[in-house]
Protein backbone atom coordinates (compact mmCIF):
# COMPACT_ATOMS: atom_id res chain seq x y z
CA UNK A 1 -24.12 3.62 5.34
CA UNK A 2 -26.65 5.47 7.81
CA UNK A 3 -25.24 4.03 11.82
CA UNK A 4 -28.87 2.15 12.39
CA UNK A 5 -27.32 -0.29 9.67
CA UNK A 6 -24.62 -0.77 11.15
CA UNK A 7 -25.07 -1.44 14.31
CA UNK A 8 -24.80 -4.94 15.33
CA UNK A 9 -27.82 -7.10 14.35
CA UNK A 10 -28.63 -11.02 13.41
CA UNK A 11 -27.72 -11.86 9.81
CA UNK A 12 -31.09 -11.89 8.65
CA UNK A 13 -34.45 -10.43 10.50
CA UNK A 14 -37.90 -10.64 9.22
CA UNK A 15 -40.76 -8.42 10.95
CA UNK A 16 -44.33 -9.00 10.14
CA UNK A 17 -45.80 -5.99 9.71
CA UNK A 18 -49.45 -6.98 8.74
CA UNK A 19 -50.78 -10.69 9.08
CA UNK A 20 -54.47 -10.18 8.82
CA UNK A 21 -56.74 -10.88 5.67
CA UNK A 22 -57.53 -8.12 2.85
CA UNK A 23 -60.16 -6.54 5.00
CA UNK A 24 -57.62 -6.08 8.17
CA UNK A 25 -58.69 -7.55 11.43
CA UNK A 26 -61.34 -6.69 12.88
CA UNK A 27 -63.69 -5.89 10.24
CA UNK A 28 -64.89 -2.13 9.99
CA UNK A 29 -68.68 -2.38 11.22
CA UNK A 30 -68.00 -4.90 13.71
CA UNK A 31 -70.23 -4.83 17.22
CA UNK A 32 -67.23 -3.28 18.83
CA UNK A 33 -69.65 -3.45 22.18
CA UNK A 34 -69.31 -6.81 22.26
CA UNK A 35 -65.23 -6.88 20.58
CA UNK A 36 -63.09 -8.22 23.24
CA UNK A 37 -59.56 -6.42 22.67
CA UNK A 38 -57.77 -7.88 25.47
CA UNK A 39 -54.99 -9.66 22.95
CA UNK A 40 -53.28 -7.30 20.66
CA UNK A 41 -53.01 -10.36 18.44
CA UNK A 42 -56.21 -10.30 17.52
CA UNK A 43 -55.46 -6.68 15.53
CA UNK A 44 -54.20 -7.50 12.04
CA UNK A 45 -53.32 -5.13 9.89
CA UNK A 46 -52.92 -6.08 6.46
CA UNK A 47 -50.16 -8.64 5.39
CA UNK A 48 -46.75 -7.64 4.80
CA UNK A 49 -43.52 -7.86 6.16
CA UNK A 50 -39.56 -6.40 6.12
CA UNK A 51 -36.52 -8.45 5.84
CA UNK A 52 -33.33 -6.68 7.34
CA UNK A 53 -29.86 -7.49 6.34
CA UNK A 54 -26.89 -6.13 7.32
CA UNK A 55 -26.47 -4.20 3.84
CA UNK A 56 -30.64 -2.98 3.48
CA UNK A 57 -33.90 -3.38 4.29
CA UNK A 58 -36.12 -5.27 1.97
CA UNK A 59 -39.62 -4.84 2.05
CA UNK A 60 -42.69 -7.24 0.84
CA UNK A 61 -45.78 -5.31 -0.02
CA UNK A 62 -46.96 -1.92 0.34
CA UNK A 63 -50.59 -2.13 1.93
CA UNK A 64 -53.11 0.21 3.11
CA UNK A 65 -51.52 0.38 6.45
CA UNK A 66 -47.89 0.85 5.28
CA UNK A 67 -47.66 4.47 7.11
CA UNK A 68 -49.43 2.75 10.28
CA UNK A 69 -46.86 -0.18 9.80
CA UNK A 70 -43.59 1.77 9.39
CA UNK A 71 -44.03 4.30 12.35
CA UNK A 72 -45.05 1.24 14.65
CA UNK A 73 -41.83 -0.62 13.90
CA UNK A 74 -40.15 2.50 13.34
CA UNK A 75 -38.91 1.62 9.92
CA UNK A 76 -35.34 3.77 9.19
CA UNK A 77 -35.14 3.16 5.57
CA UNK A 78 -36.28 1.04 2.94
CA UNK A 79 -33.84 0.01 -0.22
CA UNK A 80 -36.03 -2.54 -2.16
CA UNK A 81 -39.81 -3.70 -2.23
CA UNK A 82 -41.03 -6.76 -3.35
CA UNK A 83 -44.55 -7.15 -4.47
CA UNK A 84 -46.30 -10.48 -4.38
CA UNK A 85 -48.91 -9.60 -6.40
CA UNK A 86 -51.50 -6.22 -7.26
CA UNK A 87 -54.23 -6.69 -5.35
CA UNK A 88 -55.59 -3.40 -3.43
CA UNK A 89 -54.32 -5.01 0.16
CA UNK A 90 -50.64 -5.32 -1.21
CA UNK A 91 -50.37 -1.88 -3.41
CA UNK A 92 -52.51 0.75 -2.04
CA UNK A 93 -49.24 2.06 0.30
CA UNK A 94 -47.44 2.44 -2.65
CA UNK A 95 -47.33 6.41 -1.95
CA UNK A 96 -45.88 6.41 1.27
CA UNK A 97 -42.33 5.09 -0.40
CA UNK A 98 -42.00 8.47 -1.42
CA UNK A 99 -41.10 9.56 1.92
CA UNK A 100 -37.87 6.99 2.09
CA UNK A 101 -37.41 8.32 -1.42
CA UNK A 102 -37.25 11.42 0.03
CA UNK A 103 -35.27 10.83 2.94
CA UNK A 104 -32.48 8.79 0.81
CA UNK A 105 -32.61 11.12 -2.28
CA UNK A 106 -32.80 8.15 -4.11
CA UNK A 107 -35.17 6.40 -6.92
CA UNK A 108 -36.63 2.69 -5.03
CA UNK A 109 -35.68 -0.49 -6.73
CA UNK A 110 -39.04 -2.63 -6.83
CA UNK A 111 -39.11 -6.33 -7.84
CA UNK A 112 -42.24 -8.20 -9.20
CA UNK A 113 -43.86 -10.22 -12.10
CA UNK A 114 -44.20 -7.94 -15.22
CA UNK A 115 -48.67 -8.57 -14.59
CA UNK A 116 -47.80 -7.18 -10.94
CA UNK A 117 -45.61 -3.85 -12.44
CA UNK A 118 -47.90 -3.14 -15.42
CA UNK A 119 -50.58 -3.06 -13.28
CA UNK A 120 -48.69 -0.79 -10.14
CA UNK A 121 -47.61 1.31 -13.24
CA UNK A 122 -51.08 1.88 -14.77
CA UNK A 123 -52.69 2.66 -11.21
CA UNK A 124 -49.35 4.58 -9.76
CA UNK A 125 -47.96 6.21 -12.91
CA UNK A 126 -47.13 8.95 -11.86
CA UNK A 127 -44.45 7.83 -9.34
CA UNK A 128 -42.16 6.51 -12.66
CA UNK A 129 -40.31 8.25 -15.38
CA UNK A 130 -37.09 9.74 -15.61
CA UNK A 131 -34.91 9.85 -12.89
CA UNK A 132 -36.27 12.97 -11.35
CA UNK A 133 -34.04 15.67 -9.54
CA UNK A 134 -36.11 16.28 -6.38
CA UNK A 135 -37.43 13.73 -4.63
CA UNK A 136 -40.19 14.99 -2.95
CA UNK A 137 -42.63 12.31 -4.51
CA UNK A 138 -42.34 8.71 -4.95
CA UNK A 139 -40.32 7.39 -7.95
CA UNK A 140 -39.91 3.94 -8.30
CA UNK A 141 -37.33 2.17 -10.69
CA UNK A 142 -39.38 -1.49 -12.02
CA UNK A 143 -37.49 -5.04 -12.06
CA UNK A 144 -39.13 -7.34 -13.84
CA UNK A 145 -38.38 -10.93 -11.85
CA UNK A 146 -38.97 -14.24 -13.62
CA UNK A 147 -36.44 -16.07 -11.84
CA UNK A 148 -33.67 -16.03 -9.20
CA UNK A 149 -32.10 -12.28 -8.67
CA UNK A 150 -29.12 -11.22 -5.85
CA UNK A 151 -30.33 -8.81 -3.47
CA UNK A 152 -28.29 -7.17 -0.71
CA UNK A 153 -26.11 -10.26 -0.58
CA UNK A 154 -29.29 -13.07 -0.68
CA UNK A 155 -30.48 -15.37 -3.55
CA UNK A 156 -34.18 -14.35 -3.94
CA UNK A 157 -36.47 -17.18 -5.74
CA UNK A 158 -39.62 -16.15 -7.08
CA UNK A 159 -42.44 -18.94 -6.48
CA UNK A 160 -45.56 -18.78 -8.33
CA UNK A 161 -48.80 -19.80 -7.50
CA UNK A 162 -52.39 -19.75 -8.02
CA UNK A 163 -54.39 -17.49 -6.55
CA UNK A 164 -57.56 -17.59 -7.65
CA UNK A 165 -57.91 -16.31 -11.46
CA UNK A 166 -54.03 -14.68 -10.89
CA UNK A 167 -50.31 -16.11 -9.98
CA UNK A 168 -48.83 -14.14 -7.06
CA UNK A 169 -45.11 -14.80 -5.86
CA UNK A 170 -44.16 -15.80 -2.87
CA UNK A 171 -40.05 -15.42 -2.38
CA UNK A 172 -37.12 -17.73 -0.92
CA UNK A 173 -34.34 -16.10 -0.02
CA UNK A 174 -31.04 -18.07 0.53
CA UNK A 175 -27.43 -17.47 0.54
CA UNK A 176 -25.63 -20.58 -1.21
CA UNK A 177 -27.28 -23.65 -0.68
CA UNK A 178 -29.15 -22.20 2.85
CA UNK A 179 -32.49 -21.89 2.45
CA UNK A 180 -33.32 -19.39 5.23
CA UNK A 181 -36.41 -18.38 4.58
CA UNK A 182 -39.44 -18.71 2.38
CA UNK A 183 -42.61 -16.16 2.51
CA UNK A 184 -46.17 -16.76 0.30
CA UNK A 185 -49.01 -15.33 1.75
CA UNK A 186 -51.73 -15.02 -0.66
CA UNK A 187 -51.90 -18.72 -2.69
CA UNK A 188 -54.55 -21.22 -3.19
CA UNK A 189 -52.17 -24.04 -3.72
CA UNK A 190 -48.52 -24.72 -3.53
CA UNK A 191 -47.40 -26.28 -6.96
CA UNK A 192 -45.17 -29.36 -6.67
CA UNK A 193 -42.14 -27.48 -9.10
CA UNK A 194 -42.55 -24.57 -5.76
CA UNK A 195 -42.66 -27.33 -2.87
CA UNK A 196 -38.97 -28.84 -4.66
CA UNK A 197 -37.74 -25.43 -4.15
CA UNK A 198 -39.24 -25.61 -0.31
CA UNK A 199 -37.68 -28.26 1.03
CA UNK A 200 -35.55 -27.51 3.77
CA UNK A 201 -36.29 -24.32 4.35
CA UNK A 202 -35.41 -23.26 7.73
CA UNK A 203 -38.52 -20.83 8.29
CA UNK A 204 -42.03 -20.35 6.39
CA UNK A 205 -44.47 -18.16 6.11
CA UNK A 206 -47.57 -19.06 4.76
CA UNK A 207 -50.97 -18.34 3.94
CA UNK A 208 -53.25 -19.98 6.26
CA UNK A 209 -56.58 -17.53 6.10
CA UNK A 210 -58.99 -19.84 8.65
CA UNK A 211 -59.67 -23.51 9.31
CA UNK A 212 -62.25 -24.62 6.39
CA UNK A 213 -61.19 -24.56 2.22
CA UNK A 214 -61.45 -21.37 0.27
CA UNK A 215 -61.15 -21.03 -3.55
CA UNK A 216 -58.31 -18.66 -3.88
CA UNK A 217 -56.49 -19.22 -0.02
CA UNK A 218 -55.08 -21.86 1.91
CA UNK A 219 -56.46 -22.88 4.54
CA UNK A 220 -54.67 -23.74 7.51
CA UNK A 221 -54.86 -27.25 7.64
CA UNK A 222 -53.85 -27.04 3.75
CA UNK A 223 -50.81 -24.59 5.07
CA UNK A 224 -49.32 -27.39 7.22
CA UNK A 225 -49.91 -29.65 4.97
CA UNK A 226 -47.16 -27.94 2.98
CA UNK A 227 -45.12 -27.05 5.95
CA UNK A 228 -45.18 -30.98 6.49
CA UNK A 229 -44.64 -32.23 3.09
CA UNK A 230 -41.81 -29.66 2.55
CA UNK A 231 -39.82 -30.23 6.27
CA UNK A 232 -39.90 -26.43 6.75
CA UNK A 233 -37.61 -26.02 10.11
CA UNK A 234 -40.52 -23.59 11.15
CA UNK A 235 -44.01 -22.43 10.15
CA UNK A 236 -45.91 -19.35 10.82
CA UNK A 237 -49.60 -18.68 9.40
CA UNK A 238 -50.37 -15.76 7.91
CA UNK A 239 -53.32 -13.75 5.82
CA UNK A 240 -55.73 -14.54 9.01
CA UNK A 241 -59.42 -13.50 8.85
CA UNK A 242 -61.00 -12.84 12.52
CA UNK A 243 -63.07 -15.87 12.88
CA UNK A 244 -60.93 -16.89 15.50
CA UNK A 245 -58.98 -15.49 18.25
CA UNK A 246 -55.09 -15.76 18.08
CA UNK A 247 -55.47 -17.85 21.20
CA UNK A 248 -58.03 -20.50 20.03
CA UNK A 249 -55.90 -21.04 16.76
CA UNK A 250 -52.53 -21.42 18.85
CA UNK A 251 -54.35 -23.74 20.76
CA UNK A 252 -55.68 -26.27 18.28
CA UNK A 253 -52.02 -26.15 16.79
CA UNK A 254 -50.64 -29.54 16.59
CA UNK A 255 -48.01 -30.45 18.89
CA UNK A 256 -46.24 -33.08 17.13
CA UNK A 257 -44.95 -30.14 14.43
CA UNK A 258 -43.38 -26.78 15.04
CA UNK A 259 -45.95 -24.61 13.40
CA UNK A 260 -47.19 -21.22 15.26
CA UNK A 261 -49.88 -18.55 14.58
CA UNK A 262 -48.13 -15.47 13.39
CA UNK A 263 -49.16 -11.83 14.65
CA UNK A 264 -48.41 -7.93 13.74
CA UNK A 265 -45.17 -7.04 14.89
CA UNK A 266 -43.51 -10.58 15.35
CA UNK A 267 -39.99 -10.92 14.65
CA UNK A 268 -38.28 -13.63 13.09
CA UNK A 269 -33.90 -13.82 14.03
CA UNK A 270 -33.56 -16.03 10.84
């Protein structure tokens, strides 16, 4: 196993690499004379994030800014993606596997709902097919998920959801009866069969895209909510739109709840 694996590390680590909204954070077009930048956090990229173990690196999503998102973290290796769902924001990096595919000579396990890997087949079909013997492109190998897997050692849970005319999956990940983590960021609603499968859970990531309703996201009140009726340990929002500054959200937090504003580039010692 390659020594940045090995090294010693917390049993389970999850980076953020995007937490902004489908059209990243800023908007392009924005009056960037008037765009105060001084808070990084106020630079999404789109959402995603990696989970590192101490047997692999699991990633969630493959977005537009994947290649952005890997050299920033400086992303060794990836052995497994999970997709939440097909939209453009969580697919369109789908390519840029095919340099870990490259650099491990290997074919890259991906896990989703068979909607989510019909439709990353029909748009990406060239990167599947039989094993291939150079792998100088992207070749993926599809899981179909429609219940709990093992992964690298972890219990992974699909959880669907409603997002508006679709059903993305968020993903708990446990080992035994720990619940260590749960991630959903693109879901109107949290379905009472999903929240039974929350409760406990030590950390959560959720959708939270701004502070008034929208039909296919929750909105952050809705989000803790949840995080509330579930007794997540602790809550981070996610899928932001720039309405807001990082700053003014944190702010307006309440303080009777452990709940926080996620940002690119946080990590989470699970």
């Amino acid at each position: 196993m390659p020594s940045s694996l090995t090294a010693p590390l917390p049993s389970l680590e999850l980076t953020l690499l995007g937490t902004g909204t489908s059209t990243g954070v800023p908007m392009l077009g924005t009056d960037y004379a008037r765009l105060d930048t001084s808070d990084p956090r106020d630079w999404r990229t789109r959402s995603s994030a990696y989970l590192r173990t101490s047997r692999g690196i699991i990633l969630i999503d493959t977005t537009p800014d994947f290649w952005h998102q890997a050299h920033r973290e400086r992303l060794p290796r990836v052995d497994a993606v999970l997709y939440t769902h097909a939209h453009t924001d969580h697919i369109m990096g789908f390519d840029d596997l095919r340099s870990f595919c490259n650099r491990q000579q290997a074919s890259m396990p991906i896990y989703g709902s068979a909607e989510t890997l019909a439709s990353i087949q029909r748009i990406f079909s060239y990167g599947f097919g039989p094993e291939p013997t150079n792998y100088g492109y992207v070749h993926a190998i599809p899981h179909e998920v429609d219940g709990p897997f093992e992964l690298h050692g972890l219990t992974i849970t699909p959880l669907p959801a409603p997002h508006g005319r679709m059903t993305t999956y968020g993903y708990l990940f446990a080992q035994g009866k720990r619940k260590h983590l749960a991630y959903l960021s693109d879901v109107a609603e949290v379905p009472l069969e999903v929240r039974k499968l929350l409760e406990g859970v030590g950390t959560l990531v959720i959708d939270g895209l701004k502070e008034t309703p929208h039909p296919t996201h929750l909105s952050i009140p809705e989000a803790i909510e949840v995080a509330r009726d579930v007794q997540a340990g602790m809550t981070y929002l996610t899928h932001l739109t720039g309405h807001r500054r990082h700053a003014e959200r944190e702010a307006d937090l309440p303080t009777n709840f452990p709940v926080r504003i996620a940002y690119d580039g946080l990590k989470l010692k699970v």
